[in-house]
PDB file of N, CA and C in Angstrom:
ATOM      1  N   UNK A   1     105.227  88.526 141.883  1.00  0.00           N
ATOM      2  CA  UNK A   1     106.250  88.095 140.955  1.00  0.00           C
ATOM      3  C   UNK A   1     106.564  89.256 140.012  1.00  0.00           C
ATOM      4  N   UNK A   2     107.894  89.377 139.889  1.00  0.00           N
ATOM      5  CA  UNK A   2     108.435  90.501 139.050  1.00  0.00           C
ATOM      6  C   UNK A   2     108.466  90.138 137.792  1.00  0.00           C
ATOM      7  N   UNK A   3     108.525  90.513 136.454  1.00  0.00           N
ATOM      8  CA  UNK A   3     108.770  90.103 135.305  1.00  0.00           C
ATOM      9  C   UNK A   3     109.357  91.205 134.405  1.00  0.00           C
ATOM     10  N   UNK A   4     110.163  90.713 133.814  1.00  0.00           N
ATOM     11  CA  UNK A   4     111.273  92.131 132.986  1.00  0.00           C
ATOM     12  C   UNK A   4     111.155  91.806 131.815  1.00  0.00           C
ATOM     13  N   UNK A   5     111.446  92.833 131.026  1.00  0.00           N
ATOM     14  CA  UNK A   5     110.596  92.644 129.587  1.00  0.00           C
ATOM     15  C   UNK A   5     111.542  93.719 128.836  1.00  0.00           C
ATOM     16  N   UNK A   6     112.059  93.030 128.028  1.00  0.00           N
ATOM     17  CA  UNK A   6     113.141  93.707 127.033  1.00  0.00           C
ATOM     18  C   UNK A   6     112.419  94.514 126.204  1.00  0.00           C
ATOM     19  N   UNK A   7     112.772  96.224 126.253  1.00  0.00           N
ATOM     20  CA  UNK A   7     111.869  97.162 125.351  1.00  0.00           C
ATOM     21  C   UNK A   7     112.655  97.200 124.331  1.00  0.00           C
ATOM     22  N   UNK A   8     113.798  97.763 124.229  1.00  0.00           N
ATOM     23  CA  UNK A   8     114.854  98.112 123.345  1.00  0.00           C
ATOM     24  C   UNK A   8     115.253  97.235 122.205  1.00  0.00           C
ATOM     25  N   UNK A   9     115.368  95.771 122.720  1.00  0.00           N
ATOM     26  CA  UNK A   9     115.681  94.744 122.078  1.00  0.00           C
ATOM     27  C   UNK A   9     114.350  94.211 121.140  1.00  0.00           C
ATOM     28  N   UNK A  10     113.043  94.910 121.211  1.00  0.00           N
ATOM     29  CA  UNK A  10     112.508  94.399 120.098  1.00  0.00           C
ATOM     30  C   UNK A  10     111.519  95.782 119.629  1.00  0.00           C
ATOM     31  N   UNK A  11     111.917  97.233 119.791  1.00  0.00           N
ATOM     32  CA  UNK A  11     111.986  97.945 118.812  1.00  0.00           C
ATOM     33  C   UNK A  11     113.654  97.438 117.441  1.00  0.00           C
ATOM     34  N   UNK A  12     114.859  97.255 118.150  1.00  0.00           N
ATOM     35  CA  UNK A  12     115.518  96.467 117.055  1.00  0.00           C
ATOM     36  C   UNK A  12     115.652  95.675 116.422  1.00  0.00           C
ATOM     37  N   UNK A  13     114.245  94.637 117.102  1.00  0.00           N
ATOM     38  CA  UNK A  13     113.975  93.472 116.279  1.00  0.00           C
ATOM     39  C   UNK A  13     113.036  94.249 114.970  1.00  0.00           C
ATOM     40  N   UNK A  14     112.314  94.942 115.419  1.00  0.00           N
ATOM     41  CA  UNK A  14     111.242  95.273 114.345  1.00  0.00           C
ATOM     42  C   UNK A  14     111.957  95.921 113.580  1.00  0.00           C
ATOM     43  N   UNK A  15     112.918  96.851 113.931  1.00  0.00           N
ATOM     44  CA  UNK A  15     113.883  97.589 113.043  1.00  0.00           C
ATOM     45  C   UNK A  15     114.431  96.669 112.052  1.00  0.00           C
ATOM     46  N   UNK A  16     114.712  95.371 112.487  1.00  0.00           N
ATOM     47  CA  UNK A  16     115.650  94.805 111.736  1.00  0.00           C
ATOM     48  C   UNK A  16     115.009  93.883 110.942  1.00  0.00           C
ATOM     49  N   UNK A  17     113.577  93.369 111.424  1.00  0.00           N
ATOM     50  CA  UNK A  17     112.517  92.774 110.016  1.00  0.00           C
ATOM     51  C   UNK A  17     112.119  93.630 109.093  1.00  0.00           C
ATOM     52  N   UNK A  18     112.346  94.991 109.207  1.00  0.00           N
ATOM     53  CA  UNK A  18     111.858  96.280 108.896  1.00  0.00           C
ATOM     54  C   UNK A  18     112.743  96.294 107.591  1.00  0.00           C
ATOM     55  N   UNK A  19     114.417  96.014 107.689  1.00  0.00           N
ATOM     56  CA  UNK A  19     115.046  96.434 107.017  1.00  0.00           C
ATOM     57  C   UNK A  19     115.534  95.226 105.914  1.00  0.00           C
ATOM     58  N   UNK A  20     115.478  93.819 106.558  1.00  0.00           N
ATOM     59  CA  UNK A  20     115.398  92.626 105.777  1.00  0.00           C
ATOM     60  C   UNK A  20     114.389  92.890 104.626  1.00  0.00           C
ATOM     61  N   UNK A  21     113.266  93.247 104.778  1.00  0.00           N
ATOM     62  CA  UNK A  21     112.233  93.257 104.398  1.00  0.00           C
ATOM     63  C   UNK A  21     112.469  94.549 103.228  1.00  0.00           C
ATOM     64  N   UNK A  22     112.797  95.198 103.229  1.00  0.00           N
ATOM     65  CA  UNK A  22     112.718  96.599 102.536  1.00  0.00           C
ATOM     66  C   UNK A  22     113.935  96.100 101.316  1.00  0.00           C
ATOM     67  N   UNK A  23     115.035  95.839 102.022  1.00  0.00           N
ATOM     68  CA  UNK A  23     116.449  95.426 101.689  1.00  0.00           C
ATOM     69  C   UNK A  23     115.799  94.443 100.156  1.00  0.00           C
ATOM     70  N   UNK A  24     115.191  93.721 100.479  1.00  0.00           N
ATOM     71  CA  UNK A  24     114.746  92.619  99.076  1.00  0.00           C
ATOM     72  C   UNK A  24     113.611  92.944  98.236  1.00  0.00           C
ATOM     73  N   UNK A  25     112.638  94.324  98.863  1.00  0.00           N
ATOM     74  CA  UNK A  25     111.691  94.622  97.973  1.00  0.00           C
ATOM     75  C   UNK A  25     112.245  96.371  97.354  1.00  0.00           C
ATOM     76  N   UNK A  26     113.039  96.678  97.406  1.00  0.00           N
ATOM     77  CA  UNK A  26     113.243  98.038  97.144  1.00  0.00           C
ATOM     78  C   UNK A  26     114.047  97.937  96.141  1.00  0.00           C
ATOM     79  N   UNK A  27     115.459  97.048  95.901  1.00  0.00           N
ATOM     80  CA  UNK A  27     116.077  96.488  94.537  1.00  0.00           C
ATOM     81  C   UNK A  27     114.966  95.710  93.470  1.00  0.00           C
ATOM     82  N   UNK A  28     114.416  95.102  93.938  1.00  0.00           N
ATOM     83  CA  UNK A  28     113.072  94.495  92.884  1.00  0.00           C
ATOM     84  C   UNK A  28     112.316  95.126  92.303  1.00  0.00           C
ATOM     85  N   UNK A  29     112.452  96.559  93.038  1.00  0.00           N
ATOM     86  CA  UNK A  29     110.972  97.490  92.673  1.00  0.00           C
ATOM     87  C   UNK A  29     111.789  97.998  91.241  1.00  0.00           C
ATOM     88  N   UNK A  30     113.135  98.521  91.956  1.00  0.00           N
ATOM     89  CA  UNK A  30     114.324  99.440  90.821  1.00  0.00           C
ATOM     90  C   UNK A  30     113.961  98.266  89.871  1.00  0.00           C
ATOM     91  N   UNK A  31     114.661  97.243  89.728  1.00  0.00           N
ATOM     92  CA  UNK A  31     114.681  96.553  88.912  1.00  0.00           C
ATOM     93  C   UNK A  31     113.292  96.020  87.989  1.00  0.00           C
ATOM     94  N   UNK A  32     112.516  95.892  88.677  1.00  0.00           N
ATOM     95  CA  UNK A  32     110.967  95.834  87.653  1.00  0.00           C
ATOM     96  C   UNK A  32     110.763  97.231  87.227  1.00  0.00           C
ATOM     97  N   UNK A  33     111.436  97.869  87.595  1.00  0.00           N
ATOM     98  CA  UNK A  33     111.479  99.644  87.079  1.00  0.00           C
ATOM     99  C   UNK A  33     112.050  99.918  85.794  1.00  0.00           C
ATOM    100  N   UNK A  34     112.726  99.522  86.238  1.00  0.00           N
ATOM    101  CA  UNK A  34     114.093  99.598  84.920  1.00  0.00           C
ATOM    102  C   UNK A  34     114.181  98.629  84.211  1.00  0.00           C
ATOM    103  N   UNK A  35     114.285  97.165  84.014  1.00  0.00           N
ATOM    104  CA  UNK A  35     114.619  96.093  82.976  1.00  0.00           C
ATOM    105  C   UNK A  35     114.147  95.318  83.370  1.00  0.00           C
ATOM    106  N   UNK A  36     112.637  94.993  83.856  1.00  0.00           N
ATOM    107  CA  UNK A  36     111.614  94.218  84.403  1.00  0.00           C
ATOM    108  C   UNK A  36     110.574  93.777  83.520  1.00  0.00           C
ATOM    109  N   UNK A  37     109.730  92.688  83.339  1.00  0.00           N
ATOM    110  CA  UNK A  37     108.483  93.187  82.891  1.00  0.00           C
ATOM    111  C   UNK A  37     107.651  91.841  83.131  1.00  0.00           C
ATOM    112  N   UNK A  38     106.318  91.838  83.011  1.00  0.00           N
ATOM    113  CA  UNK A  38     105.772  90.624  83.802  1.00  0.00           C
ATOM    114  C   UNK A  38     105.953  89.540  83.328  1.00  0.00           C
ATOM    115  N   UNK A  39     105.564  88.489  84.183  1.00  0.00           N
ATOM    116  CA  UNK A  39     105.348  86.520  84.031  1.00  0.00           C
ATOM    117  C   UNK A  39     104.214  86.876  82.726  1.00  0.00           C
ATOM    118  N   UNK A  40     102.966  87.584  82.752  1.00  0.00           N
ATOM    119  CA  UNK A  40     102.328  87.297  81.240  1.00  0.00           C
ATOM    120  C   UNK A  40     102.872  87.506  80.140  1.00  0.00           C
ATOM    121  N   UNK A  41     103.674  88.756  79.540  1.00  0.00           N
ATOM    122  CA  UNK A  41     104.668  88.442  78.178  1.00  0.00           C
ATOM    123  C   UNK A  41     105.161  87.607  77.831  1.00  0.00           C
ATOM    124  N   UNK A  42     105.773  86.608  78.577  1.00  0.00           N
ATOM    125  CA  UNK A  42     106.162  85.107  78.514  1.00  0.00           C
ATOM    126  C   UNK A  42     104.970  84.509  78.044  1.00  0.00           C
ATOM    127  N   UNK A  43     103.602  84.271  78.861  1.00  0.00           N
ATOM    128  CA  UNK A  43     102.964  83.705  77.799  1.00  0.00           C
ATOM    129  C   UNK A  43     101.859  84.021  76.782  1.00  0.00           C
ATOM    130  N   UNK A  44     101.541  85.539  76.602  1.00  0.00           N
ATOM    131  CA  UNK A  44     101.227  85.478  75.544  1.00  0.00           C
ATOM    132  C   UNK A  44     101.388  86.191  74.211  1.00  0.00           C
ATOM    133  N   UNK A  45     100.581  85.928  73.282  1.00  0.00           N
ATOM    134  CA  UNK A  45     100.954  86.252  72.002  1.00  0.00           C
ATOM    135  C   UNK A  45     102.111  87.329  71.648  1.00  0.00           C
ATOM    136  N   UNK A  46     101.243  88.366  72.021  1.00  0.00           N
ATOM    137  CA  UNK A  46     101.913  89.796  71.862  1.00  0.00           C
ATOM    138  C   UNK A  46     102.706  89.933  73.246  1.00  0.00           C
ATOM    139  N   UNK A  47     103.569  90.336  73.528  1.00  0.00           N
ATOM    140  CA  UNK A  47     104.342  91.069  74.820  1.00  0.00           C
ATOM    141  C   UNK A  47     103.136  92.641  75.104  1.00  0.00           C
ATOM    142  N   UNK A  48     103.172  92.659  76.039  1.00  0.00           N
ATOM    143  CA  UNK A  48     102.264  93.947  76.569  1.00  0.00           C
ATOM    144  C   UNK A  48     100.747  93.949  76.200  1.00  0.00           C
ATOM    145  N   UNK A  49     100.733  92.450  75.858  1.00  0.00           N
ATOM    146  CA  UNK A  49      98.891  92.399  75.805  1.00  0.00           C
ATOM    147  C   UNK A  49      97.808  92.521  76.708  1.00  0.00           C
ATOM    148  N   UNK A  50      98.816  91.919  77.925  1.00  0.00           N
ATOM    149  CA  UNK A  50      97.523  91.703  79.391  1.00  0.00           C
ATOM    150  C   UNK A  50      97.889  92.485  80.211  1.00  0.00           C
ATOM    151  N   UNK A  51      98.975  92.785  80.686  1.00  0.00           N
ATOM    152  CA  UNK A  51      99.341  93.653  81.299  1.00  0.00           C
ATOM    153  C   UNK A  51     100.474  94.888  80.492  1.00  0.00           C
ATOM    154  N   UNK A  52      99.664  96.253  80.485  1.00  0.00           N
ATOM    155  CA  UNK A  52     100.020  96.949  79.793  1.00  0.00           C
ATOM    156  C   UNK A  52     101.439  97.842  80.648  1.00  0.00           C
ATOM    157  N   UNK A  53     101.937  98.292  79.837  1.00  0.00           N
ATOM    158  CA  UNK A  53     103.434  99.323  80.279  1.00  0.00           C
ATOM    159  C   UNK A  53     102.549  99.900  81.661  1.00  0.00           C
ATOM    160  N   UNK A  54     102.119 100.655  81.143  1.00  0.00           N
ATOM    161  CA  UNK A  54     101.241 101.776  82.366  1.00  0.00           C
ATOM    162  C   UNK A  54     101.392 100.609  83.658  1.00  0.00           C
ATOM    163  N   UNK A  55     100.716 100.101  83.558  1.00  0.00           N
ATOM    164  CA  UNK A  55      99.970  99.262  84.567  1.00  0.00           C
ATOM    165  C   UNK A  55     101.431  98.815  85.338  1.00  0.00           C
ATOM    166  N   UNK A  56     102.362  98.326  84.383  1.00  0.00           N
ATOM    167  CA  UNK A  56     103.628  97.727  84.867  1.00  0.00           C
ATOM    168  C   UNK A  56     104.451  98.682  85.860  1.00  0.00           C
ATOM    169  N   UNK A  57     104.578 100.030  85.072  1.00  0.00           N
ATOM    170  CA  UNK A  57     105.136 100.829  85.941  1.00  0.00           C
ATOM    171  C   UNK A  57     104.883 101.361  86.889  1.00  0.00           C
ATOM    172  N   UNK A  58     103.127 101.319  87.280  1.00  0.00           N
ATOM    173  CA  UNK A  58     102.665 101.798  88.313  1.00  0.00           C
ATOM    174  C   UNK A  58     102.907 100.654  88.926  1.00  0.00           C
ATOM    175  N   UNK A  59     102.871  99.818  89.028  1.00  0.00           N
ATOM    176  CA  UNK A  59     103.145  98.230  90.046  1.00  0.00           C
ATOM    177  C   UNK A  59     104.634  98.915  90.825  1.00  0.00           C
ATOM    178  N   UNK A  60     105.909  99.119  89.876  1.00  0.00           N
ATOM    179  CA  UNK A  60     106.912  99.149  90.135  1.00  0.00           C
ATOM    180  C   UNK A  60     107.233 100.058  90.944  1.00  0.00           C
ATOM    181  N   UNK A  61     106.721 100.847  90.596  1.00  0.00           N
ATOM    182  CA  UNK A  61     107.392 102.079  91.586  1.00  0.00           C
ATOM    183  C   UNK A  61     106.347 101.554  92.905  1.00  0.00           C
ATOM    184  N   UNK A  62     105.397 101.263  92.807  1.00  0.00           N
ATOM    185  CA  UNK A  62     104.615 100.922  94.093  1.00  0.00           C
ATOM    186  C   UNK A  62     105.847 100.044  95.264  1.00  0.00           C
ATOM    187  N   UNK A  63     106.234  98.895  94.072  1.00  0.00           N
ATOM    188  CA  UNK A  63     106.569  98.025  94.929  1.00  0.00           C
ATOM    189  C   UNK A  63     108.425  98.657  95.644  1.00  0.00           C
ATOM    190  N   UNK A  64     109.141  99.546  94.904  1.00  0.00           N
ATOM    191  CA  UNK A  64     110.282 100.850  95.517  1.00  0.00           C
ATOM    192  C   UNK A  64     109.655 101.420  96.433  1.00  0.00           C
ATOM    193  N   UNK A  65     108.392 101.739  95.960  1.00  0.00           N
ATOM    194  CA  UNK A  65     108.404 102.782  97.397  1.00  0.00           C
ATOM    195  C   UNK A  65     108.258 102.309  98.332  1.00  0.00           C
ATOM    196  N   UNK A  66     107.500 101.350  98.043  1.00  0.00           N
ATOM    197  CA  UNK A  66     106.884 100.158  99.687  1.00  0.00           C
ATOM    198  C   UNK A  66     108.280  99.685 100.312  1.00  0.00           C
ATOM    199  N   UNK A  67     109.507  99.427  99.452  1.00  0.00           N
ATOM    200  CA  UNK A  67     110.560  99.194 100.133  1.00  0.00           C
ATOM    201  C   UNK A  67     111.399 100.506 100.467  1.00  0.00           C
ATOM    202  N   UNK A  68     111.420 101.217 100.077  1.00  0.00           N
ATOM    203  CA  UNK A  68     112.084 102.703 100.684  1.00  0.00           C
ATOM    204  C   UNK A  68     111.220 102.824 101.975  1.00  0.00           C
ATOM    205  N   UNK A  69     110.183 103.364 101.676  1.00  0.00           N
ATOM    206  CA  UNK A  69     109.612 102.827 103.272  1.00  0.00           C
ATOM    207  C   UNK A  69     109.696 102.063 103.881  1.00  0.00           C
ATOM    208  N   UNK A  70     109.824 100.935 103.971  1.00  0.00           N
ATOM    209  CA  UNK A  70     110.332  99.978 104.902  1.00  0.00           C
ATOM    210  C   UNK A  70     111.749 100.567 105.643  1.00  0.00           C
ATOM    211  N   UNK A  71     112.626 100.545 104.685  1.00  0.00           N
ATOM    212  CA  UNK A  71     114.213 101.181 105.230  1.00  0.00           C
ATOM    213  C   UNK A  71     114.173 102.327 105.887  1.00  0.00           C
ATOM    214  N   UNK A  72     113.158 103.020 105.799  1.00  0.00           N
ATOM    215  CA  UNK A  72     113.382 104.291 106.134  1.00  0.00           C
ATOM    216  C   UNK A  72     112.678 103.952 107.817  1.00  0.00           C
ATOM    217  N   UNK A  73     111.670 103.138 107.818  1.00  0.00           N
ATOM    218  CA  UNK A  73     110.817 103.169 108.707  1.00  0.00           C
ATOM    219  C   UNK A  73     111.786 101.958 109.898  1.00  0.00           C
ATOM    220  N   UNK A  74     112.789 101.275 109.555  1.00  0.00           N
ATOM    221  CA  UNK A  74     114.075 100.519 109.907  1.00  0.00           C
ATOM    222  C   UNK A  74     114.898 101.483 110.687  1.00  0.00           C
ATOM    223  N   UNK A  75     115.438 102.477 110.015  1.00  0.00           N
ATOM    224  CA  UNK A  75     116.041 103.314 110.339  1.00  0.00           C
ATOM    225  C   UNK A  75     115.492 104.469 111.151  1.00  0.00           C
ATOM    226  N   UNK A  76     114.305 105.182 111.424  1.00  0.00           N
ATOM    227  CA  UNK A  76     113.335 105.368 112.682  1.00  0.00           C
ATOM    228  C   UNK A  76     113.786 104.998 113.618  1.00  0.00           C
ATOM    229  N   UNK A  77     113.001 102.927 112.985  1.00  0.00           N
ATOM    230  CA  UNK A  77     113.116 102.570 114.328  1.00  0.00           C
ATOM    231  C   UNK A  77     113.995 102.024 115.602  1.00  0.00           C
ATOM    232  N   UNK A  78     115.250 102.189 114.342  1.00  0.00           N
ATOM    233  CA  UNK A  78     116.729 101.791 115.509  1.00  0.00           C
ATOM    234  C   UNK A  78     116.942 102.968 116.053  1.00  0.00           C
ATOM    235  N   UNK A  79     116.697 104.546 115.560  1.00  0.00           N
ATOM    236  CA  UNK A  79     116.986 105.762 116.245  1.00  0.00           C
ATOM    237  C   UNK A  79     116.418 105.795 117.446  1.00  0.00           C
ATOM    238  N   UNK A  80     114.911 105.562 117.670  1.00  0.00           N
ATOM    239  CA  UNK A  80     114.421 105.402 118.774  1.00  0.00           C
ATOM    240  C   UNK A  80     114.518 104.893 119.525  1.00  0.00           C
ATOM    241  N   UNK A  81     114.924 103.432 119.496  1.00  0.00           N
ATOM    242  CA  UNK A  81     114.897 102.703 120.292  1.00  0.00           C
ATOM    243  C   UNK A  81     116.402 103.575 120.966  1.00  0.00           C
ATOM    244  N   UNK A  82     116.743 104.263 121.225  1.00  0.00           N
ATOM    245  CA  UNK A  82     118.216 105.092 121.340  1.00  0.00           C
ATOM    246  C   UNK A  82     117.212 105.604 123.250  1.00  0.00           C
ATOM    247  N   UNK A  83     116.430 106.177 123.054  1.00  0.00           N
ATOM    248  CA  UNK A  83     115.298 106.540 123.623  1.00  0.00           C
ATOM    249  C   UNK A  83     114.735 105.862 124.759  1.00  0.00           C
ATOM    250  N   UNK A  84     114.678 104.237 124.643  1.00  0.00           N
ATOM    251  CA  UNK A  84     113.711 103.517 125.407  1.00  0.00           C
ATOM    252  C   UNK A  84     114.698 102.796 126.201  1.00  0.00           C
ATOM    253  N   UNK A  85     113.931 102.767 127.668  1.00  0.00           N
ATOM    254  CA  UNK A  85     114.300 101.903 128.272  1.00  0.00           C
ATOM    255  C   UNK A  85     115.237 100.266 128.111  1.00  0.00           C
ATOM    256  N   UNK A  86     116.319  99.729 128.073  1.00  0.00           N
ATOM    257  CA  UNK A  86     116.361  98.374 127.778  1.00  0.00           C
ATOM    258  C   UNK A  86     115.806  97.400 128.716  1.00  0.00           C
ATOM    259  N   UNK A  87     115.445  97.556 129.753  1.00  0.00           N
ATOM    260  CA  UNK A  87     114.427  96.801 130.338  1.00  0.00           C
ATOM    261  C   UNK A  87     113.033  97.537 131.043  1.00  0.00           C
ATOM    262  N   UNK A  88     112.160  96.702 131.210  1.00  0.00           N
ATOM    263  CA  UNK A  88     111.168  97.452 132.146  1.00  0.00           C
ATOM    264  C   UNK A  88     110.380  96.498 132.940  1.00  0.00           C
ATOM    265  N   UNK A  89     110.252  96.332 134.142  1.00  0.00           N
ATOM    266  CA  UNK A  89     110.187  95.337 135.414  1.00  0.00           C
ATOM    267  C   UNK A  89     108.439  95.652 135.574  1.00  0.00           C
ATOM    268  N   UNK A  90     107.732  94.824 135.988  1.00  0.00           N
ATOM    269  CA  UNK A  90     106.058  94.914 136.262  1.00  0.00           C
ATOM    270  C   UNK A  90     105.885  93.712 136.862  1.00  0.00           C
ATOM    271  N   UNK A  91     104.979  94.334 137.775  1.00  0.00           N
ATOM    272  CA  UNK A  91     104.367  93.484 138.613  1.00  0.00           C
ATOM    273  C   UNK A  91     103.604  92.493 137.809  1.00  0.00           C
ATOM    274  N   UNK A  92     103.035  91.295 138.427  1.00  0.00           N
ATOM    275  CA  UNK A  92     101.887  90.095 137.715  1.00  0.00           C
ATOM    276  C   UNK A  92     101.592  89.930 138.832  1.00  0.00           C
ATOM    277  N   UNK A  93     100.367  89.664 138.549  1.00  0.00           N
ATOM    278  CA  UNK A  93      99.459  89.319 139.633  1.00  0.00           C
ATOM    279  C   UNK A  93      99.357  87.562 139.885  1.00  0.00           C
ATOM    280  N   UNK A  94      99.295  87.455 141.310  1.00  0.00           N
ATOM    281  CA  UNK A  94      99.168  86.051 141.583  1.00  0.00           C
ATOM    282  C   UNK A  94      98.202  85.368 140.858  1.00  0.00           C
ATOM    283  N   UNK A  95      98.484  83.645 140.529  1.00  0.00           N
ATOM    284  CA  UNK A  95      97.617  83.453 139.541  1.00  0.00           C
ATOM    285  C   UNK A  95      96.707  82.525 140.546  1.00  0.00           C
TER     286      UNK A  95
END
């Protein structure tokens, strides 16, 4: 029995969870970057008591870069898939 197996079509799937994914954490990151700041200032006393600036901004840019990477790693992976086979046929063994 022959069985064909779409290569192409899910390097662009991954490309494209790749880029959903990046797409909603990479504006969040900017934005907790820039005019963000945590759920604890809301509740307590002082603003910047529990979680300090420092701490905030290292979160933020963490969470930009993790989405720039994503997009970038989106964009890879639709180039490649440029590359691969769109199908590829293999034998299975009788069961």
């Amino acid at each position: 029995m022959v069985r064909k197996v779409k290569v192409r079509g899910l390097a662009r799937l991954a490309a494209g969870l790749f880029a959903v994914w990046g797409a909603f954490a990479a504006p969040k990151g900017l934005y907790d970057l820039v005019a963000g700041e945590p759920e604890a200032n809301l509740y307590s006393p002082a603003p910047w008591q529990f979680v300090t600036r420092e701490q905030w901004l290292r979160y933020a840019g963490f969470e930009l870069l993790y989405g720039a990477v994503c997009l970038a790693l989106a964009v890879y992976l639709y180039r490649y898939a440029r590359f691969l086979p769109e199908w590829v046929s293999r034998e299975e063994p009788a069961p």
